[in-house]
N, C-alpha and C. Protein backbone atom coordinates (compact mmCIF):
# COMPACT_ATOMS: atom_id res chain seq x y z
N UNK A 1 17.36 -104.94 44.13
CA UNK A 1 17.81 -104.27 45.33
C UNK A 1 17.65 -102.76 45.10
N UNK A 2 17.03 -102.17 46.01
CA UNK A 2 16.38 -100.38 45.99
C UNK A 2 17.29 -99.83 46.51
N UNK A 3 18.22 -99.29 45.86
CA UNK A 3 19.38 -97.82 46.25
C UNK A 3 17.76 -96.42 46.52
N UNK A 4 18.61 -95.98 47.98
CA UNK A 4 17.71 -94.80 47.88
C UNK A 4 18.90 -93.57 48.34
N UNK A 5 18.98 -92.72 47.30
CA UNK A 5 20.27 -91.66 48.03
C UNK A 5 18.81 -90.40 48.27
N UNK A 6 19.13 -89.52 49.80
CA UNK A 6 18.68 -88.87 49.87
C UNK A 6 19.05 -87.82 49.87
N UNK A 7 18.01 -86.94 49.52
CA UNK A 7 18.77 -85.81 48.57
C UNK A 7 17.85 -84.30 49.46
N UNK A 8 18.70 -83.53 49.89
CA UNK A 8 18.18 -82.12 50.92
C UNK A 8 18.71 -80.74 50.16
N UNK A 9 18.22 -79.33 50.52
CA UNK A 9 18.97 -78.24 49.62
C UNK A 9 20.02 -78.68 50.79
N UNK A 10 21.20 -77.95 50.15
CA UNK A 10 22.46 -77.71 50.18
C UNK A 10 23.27 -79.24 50.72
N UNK A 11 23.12 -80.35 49.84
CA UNK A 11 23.87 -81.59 49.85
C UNK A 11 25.31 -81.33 49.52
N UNK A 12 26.00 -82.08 49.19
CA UNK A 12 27.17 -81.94 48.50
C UNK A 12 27.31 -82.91 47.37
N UNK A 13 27.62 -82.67 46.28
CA UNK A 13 27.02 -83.10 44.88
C UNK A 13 27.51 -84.22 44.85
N UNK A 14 29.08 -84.22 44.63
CA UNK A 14 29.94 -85.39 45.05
C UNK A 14 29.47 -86.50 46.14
N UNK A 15 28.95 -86.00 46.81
CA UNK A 15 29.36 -86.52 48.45
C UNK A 15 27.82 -87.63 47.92
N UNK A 16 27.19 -87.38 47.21
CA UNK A 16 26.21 -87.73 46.60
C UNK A 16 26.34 -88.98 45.23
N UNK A 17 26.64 -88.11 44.08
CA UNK A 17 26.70 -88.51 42.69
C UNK A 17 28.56 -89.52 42.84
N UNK A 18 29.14 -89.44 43.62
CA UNK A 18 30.26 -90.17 43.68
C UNK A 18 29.90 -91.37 43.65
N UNK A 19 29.08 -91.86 44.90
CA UNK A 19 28.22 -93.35 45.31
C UNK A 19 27.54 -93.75 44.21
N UNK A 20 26.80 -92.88 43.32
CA UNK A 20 25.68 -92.99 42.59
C UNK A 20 26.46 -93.55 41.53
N UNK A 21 27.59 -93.19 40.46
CA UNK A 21 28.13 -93.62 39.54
C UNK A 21 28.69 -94.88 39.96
N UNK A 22 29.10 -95.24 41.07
CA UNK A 22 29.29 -96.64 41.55
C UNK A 22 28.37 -97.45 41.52
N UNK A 23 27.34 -97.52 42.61
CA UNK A 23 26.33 -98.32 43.04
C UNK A 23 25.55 -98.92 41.90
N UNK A 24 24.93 -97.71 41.30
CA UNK A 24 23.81 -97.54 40.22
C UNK A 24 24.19 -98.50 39.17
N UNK A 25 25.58 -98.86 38.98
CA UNK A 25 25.55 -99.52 37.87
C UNK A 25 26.00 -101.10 38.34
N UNK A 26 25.95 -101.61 39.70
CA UNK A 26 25.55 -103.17 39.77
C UNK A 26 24.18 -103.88 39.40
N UNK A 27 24.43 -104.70 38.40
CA UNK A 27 23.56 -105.28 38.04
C UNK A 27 22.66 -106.02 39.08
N UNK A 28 21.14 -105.12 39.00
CA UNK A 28 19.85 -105.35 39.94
C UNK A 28 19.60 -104.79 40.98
N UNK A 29 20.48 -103.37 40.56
CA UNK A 29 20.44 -102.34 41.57
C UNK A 29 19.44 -100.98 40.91
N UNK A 30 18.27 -100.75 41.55
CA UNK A 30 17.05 -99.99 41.19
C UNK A 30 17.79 -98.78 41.85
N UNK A 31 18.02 -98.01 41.16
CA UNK A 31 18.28 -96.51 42.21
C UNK A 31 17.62 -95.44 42.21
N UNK A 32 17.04 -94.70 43.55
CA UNK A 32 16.25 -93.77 42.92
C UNK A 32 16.55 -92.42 44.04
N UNK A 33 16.05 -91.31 43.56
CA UNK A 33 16.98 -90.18 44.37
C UNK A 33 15.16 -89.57 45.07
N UNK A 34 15.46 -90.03 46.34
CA UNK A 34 14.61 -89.60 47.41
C UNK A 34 14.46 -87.55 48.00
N UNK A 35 13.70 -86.94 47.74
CA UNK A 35 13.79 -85.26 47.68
C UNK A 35 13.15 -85.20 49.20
N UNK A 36 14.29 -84.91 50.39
CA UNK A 36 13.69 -84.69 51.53
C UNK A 36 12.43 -84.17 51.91
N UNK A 37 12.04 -83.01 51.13
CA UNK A 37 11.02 -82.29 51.21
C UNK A 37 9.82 -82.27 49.87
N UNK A 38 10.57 -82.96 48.76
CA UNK A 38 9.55 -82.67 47.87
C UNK A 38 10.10 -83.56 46.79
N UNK A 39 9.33 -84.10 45.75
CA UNK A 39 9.85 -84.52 44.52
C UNK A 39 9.93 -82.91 43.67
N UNK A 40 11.36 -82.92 42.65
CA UNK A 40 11.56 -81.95 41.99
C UNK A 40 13.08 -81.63 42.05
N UNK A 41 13.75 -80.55 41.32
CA UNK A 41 15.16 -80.41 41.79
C UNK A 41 15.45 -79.96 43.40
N UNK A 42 16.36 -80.79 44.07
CA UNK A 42 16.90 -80.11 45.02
C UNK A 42 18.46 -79.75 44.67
N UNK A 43 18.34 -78.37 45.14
CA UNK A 43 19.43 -78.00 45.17
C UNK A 43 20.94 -78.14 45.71
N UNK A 44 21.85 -78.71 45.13
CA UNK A 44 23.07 -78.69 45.66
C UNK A 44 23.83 -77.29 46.69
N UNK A 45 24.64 -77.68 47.06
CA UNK A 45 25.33 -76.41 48.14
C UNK A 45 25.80 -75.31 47.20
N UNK A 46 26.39 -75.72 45.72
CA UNK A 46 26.91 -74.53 45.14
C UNK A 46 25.82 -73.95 44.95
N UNK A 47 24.36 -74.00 44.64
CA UNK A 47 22.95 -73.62 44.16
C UNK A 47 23.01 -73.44 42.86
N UNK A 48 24.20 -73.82 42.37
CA UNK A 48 24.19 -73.83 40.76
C UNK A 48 23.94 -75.38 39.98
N UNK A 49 23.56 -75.86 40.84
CA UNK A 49 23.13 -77.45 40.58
C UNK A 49 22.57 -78.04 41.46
N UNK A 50 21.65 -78.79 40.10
CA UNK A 50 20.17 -79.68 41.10
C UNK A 50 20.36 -80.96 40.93
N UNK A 51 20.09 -81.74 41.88
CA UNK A 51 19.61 -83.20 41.04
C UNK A 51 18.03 -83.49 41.17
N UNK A 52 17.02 -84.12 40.31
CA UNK A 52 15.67 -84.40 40.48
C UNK A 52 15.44 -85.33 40.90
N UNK A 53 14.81 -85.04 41.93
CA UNK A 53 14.21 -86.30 42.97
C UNK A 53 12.78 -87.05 42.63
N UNK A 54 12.76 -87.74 42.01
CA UNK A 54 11.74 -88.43 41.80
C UNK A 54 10.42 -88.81 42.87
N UNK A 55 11.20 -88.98 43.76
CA UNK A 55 10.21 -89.75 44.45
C UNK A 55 10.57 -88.37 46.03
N UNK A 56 9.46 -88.42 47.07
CA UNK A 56 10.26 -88.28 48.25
C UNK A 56 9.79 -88.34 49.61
N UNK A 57 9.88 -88.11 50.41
CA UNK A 57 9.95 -89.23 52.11
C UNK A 57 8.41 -89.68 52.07
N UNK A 58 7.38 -88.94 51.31
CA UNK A 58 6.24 -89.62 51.97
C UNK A 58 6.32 -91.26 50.95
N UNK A 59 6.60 -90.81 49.75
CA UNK A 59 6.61 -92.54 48.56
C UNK A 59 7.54 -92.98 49.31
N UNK A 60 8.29 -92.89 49.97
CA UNK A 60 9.15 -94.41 50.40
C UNK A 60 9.42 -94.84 52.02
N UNK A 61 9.01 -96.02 52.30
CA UNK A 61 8.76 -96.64 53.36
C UNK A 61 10.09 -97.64 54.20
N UNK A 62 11.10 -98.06 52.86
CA UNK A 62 11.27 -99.30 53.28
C UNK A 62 12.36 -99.07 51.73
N UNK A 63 13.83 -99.75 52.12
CA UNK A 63 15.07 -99.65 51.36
C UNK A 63 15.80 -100.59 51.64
N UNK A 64 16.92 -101.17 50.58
CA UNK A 64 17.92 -101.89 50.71
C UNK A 64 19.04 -101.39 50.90
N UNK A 65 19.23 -100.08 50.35
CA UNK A 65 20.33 -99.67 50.68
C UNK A 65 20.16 -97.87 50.69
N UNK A 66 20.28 -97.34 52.19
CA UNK A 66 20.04 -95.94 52.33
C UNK A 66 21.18 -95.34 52.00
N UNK A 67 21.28 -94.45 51.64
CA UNK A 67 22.76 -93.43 50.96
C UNK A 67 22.52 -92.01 51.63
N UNK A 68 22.92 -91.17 52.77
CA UNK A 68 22.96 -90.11 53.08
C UNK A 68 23.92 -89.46 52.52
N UNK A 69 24.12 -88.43 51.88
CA UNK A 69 25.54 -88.00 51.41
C UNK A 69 25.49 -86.41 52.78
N UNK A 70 26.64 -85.85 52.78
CA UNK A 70 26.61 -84.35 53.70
C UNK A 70 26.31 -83.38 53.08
N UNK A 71 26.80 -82.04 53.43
CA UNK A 71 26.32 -80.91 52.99
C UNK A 71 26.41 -79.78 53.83
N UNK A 72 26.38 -78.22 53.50
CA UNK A 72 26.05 -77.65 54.47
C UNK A 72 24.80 -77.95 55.76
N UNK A 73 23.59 -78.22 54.26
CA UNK A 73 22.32 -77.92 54.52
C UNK A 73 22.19 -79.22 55.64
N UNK A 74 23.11 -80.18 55.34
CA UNK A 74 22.81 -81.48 56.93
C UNK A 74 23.01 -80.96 58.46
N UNK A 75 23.63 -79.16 58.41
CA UNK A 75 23.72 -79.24 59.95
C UNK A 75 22.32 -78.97 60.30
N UNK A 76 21.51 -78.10 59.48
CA UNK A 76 19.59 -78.17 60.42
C UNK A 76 19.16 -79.27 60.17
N UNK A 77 19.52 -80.14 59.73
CA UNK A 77 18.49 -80.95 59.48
C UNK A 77 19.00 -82.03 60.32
N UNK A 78 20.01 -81.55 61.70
CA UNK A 78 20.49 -82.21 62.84
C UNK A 78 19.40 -82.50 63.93
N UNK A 79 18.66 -81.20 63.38
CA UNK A 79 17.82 -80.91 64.40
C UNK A 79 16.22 -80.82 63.72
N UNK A 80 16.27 -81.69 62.93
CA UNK A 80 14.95 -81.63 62.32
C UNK A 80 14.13 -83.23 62.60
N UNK A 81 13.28 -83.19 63.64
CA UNK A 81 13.03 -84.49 64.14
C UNK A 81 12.27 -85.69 62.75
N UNK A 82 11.61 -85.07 62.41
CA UNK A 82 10.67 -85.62 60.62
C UNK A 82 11.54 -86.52 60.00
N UNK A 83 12.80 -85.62 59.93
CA UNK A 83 14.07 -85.88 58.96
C UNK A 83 14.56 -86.81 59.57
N UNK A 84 15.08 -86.94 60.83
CA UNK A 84 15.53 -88.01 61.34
C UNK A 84 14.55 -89.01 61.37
N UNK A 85 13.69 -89.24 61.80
CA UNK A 85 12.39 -89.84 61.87
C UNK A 85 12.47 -90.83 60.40
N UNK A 86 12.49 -90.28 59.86
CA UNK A 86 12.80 -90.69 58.47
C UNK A 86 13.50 -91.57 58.28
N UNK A 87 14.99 -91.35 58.42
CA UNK A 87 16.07 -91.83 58.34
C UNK A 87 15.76 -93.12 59.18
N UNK A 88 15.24 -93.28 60.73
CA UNK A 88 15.39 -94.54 61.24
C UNK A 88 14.59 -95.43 60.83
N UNK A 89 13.59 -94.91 60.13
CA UNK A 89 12.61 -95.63 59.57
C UNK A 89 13.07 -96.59 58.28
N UNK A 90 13.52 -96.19 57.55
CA UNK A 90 14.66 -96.40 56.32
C UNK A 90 15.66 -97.22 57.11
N UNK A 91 16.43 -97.07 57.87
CA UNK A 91 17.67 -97.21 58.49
C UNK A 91 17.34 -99.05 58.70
N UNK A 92 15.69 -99.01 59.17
CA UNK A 92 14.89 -99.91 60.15
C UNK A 92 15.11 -101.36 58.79
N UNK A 93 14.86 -100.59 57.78
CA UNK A 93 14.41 -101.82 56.78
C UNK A 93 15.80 -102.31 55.74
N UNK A 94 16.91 -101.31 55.90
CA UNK A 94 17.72 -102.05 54.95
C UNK A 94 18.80 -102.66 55.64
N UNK A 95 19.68 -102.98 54.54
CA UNK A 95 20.70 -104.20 54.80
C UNK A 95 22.00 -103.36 54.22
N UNK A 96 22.18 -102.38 54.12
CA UNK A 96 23.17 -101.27 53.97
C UNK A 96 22.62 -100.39 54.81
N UNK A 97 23.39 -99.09 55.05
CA UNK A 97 23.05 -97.88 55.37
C UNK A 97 24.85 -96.93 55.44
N UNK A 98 24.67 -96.25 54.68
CA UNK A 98 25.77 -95.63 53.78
C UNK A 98 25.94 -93.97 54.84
N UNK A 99 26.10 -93.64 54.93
CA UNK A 99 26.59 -92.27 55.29
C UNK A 99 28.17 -91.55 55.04
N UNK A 100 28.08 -90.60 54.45
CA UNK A 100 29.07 -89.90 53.73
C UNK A 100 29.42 -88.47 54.38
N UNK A 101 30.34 -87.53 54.82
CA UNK A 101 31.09 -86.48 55.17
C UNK A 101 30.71 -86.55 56.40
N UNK A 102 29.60 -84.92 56.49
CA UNK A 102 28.58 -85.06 57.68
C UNK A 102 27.05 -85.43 57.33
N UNK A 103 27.04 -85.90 56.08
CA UNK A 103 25.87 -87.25 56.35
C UNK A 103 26.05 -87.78 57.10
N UNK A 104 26.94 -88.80 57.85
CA UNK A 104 27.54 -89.73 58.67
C UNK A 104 26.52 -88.73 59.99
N UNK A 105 27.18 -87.53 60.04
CA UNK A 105 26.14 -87.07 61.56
C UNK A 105 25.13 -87.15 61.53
N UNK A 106 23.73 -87.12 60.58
CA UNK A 106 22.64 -87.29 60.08
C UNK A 106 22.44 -88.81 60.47
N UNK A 107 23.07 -89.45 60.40
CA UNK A 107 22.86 -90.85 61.01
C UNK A 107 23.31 -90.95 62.37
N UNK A 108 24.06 -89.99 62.65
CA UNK A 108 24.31 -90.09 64.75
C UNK A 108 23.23 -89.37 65.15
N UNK A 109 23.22 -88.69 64.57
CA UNK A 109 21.99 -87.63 65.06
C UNK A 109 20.42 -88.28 65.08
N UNK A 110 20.35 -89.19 64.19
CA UNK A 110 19.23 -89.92 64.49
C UNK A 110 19.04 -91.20 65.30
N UNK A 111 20.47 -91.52 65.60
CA UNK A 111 20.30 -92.27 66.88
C UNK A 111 20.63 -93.71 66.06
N UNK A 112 21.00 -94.02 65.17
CA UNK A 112 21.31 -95.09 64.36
C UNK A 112 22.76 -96.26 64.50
N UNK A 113 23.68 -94.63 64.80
CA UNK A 113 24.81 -95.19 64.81
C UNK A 113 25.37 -95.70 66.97
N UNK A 114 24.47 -95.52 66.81
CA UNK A 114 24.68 -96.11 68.58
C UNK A 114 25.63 -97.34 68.67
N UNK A 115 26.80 -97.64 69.28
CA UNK A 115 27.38 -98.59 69.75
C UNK A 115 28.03 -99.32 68.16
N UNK A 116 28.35 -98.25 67.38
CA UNK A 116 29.08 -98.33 66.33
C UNK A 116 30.35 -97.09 66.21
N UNK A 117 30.95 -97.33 65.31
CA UNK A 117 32.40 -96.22 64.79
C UNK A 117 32.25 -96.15 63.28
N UNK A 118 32.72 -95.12 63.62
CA UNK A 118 32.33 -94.16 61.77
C UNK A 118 33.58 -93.26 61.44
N UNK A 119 33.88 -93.07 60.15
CA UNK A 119 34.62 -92.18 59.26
C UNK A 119 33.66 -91.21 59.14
N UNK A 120 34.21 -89.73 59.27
CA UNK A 120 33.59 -88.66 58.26
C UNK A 120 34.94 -87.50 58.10
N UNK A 121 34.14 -86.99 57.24
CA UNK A 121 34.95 -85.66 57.24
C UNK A 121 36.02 -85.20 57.95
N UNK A 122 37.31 -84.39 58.21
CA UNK A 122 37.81 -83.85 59.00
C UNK A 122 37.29 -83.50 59.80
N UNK A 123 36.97 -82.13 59.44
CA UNK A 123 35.98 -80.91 60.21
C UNK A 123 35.47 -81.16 60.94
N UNK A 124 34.39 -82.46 60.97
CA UNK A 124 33.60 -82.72 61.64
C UNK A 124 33.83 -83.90 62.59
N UNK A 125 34.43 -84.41 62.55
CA UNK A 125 34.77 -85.35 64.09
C UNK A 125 34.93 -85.23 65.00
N UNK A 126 34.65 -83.76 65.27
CA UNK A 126 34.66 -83.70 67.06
C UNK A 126 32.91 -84.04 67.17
N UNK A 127 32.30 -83.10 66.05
CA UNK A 127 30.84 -83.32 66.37
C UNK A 127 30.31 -84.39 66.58
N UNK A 128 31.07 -85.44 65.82
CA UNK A 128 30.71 -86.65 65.31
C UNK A 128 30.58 -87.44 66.67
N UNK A 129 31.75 -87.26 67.55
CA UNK A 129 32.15 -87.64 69.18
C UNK A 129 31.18 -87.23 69.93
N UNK A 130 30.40 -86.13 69.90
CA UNK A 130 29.80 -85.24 70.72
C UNK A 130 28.30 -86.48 70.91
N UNK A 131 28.18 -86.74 69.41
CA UNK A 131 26.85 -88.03 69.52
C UNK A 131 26.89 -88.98 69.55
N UNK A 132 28.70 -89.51 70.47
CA UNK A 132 28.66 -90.41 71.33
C UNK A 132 29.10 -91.25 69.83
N UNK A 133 29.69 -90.56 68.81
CA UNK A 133 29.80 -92.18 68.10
C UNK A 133 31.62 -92.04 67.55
N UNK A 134 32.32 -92.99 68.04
CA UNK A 134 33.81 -93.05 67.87
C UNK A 134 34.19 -92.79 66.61
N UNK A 135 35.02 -91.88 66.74
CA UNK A 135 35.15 -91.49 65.14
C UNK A 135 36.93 -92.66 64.94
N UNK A 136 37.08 -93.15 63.84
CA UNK A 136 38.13 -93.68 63.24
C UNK A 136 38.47 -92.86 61.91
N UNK A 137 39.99 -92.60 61.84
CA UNK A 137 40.65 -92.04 60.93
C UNK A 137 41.21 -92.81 59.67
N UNK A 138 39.67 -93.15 58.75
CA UNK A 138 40.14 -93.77 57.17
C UNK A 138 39.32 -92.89 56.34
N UNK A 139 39.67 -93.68 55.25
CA UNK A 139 39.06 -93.01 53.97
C UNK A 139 37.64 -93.40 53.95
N UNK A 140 37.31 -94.68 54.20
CA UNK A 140 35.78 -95.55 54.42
C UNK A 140 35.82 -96.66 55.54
N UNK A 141 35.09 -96.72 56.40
CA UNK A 141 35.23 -97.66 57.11
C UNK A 141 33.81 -98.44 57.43
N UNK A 142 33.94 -99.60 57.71
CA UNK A 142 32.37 -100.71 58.08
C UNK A 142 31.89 -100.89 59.49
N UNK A 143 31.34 -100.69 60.04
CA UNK A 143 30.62 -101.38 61.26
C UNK A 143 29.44 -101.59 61.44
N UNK A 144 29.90 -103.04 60.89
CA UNK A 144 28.12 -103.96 61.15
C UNK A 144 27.41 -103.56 59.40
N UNK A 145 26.16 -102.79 59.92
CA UNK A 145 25.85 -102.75 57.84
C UNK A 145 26.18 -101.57 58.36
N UNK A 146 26.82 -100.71 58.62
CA UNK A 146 27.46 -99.06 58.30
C UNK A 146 28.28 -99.27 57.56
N UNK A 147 28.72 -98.33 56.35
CA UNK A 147 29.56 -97.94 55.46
C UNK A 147 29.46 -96.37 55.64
N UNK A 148 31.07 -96.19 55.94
CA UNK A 148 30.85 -94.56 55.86
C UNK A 148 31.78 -94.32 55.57
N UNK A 149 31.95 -93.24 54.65
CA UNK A 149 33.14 -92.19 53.95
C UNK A 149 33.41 -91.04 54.68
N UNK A 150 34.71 -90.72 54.87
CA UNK A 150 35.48 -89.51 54.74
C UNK A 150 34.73 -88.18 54.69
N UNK A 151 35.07 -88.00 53.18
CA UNK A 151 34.27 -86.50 52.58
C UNK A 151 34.40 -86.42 51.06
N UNK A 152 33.38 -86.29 50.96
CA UNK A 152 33.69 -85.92 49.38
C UNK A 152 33.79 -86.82 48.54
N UNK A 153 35.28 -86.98 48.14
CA UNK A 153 35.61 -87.42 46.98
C UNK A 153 35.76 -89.43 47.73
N UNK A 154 36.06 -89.28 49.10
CA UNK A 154 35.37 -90.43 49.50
C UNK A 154 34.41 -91.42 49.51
N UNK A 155 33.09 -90.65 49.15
CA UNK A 155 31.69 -91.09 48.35
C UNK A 155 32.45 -92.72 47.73
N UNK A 156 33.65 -92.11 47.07
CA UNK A 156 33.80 -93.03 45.38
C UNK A 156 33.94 -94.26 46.31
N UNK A 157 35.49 -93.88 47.45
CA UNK A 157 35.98 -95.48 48.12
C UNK A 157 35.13 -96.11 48.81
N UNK A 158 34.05 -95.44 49.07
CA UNK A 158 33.39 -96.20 50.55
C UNK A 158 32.04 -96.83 49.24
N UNK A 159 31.53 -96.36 48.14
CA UNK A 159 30.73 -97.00 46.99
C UNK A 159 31.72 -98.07 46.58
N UNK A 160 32.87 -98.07 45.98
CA UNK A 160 33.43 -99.36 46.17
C UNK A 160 33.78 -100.33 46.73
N UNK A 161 33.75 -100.24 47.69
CA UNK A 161 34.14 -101.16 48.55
C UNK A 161 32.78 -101.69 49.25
N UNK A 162 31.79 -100.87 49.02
CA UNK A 162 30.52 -101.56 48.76
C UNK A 162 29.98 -102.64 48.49
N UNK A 163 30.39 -101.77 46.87
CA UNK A 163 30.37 -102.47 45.67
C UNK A 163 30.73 -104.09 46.10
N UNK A 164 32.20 -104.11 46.52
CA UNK A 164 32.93 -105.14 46.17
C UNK A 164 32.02 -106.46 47.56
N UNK A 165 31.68 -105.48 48.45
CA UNK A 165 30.26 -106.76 49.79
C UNK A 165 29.32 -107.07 48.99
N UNK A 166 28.74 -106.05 48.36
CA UNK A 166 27.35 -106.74 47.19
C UNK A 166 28.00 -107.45 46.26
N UNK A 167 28.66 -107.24 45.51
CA UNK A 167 28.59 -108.26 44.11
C UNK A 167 29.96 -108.75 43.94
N UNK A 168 31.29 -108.59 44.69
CA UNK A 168 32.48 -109.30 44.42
C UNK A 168 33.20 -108.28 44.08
N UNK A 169 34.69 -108.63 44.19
CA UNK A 169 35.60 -107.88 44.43
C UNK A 169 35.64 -107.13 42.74
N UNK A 170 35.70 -108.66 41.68
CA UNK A 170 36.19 -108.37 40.62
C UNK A 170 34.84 -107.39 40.00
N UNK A 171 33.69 -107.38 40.11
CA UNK A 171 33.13 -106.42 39.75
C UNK A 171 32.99 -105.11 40.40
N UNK A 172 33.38 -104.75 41.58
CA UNK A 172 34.28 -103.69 42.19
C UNK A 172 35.27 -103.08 41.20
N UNK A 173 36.29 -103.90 41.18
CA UNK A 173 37.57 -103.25 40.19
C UNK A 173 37.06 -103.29 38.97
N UNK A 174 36.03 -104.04 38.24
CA UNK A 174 35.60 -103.18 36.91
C UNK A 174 34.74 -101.89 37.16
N UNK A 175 33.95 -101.78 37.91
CA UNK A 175 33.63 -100.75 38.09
C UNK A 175 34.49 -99.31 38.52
N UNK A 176 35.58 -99.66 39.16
CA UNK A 176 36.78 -98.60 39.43
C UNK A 176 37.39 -98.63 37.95
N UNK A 177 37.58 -99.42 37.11
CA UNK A 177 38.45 -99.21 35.75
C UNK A 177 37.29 -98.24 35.04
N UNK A 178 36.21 -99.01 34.77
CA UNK A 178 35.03 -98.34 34.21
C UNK A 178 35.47 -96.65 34.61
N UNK A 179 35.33 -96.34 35.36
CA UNK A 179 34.86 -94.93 36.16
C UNK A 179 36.70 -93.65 36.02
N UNK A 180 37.68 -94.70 35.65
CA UNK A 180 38.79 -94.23 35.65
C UNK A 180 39.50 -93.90 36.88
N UNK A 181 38.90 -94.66 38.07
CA UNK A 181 39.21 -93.93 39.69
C UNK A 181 40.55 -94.82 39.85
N UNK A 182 41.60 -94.06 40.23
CA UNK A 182 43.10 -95.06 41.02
C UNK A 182 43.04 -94.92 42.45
């Protein structure tokens, strides 16, 4: 099963690498970090940290499980049709689709989350309304294959509870002991 987290300048590291220390380590889970614009480091929002993207939008076609995390850098890329383009294309082929803070808008914004309800961020739930998609007040919530987090440090609950639809509850809670998360 192909984890693809996609990765833009100014992501949010967490909002990112939270999911990643979860996901990445179910057994037969391929993960690989997709570089919106380029294989190479993209830069995080502090700009004092990269992660390297191996692969990016033109190598990948087709995913099991898409991972948007937020960021500053997700409000242009609200309006970046390629980017979205992208996303539904991806969106089209898997059997997850993850969105995290205002990642989560990155997926309204591309027209994905239509006739679904989503968690994100504080901040951002009016915007979230604005693209027509009902915002609900949890930490992670499901609709249909949507999984979406909060903010941030949310990444972790909405990767577990993932976790626990792909491979079972009890390898969920080893993976939360593993990781030290309460």
């Amino acid at each position: 099963m192909r984890l693809s987290i996609l990765l833009f300048d100014g992501f949010t590291s967490l909002d990112a690498i939270g999911g990643y220390e979860v996901l990445s380590r179910i057994r037969g889970i391929d993960t690989e970090f997709v570089g919106a614009h380029r294989r190479g480091v993209v830069a995080a929002d502090t700009r004092r940290l990269g992660v390297l993207a191996w692969r990016d939008f033109a190598d990948v076609s087709a995913t099991d499980i898409l991972y948007v995390p937020g960021g500053p850098g997700a409000f242009e890329l609200e309006r970046d049709e390629a980017f979205l383009a992208k996303i539904r294309e991806l969106d089209a082929t898997s059997t997850w689709t993850v969105g995290i803070c205002n990642g989560v808008g990155l997926l309204a914004a591309a027209g994905v989350l239509a006739g679904h309800s989503a968690t994100t961020n504080w901040f951002y739930r009016d915007r979230l309304a604005a693209y027509g998609v009902p915002f609900v007040a949890e930490r992670y919530h499901r609709s249909g294959k949507y999984v979406t987090g909060a903010g941030v440090s949310a990444s972790i609950d909405a990767a577990l509870y993932l976790a626990s639809l792909i491979a079972g509850e009890k390898v969920a809670k080893m993976l939360q002991l593993g990781i030290e998360y309460y």
